[in-house]
C-alpha atoms as a PDB file:
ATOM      1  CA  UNK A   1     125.269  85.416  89.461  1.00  0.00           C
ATOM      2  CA  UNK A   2     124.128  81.912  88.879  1.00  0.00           C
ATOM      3  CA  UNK A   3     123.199  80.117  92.441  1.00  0.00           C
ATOM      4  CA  UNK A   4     120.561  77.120  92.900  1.00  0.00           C
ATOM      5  CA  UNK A   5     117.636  77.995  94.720  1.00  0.00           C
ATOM      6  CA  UNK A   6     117.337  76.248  98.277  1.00  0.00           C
ATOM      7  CA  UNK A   7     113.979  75.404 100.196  1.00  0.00           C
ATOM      8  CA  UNK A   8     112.386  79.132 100.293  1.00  0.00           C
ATOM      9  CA  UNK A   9     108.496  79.297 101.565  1.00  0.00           C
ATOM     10  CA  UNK A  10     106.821  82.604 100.344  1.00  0.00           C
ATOM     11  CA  UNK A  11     105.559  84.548 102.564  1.00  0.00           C
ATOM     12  CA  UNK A  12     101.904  84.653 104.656  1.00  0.00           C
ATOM     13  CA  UNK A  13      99.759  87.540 104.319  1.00  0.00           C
ATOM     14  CA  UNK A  14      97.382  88.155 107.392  1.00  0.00           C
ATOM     15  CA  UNK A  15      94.892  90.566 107.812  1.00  0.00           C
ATOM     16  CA  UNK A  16      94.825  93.512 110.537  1.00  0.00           C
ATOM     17  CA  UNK A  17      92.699  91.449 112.333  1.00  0.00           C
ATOM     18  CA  UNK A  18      95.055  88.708 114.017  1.00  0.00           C
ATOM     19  CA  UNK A  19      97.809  91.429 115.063  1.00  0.00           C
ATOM     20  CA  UNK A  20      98.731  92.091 119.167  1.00  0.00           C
ATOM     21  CA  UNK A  21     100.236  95.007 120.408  1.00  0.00           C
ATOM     22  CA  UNK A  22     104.320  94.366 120.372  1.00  0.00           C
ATOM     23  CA  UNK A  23     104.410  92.203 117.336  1.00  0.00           C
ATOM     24  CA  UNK A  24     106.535  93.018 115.064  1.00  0.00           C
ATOM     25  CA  UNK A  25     104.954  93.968 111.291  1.00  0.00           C
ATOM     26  CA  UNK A  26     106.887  94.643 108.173  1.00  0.00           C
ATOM     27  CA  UNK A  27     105.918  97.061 105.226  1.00  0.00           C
ATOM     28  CA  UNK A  28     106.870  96.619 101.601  1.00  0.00           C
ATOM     29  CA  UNK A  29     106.150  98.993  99.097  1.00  0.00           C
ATOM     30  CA  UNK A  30     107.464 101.425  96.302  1.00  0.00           C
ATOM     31  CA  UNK A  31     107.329 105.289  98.443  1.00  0.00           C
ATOM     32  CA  UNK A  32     108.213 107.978  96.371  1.00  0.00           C
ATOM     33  CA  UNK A  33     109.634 105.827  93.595  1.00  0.00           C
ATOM     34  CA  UNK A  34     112.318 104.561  95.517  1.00  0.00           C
ATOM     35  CA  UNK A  35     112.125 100.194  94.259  1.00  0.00           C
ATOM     36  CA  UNK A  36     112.505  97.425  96.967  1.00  0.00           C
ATOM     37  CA  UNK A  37     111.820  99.470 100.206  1.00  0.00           C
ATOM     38  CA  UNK A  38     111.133  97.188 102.911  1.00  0.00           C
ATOM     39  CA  UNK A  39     110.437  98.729 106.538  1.00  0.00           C
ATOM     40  CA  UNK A  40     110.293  97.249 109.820  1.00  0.00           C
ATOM     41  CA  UNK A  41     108.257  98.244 113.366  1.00  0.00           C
ATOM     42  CA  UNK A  42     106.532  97.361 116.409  1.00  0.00           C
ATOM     43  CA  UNK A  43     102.966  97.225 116.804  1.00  0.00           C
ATOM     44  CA  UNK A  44     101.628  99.831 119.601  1.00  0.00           C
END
């Protein structure tokens, strides 16, 4: 697949610190050696 990149912006990191209850967070990692897992949530 050969595309052109468009206007992307990486994304921010925060801290733990600036989060409110009912934001919405996202995790990315690597669990049990399965590659490109990204999970979604709520903050309670």
């Amino acid at each position: 697949v050969d595309i052109e990149g468009g206007k992307l912006k990486p994304a921010l990191l925060g801290t733990s610190q600036d989060l409110l209850v009912g934001q919405s967070c996202f995790a990315i990692g690597n669990p049990y050696g399965y590659e490109h897992t990204l999970t979604a949530g709520v903050l309670s």
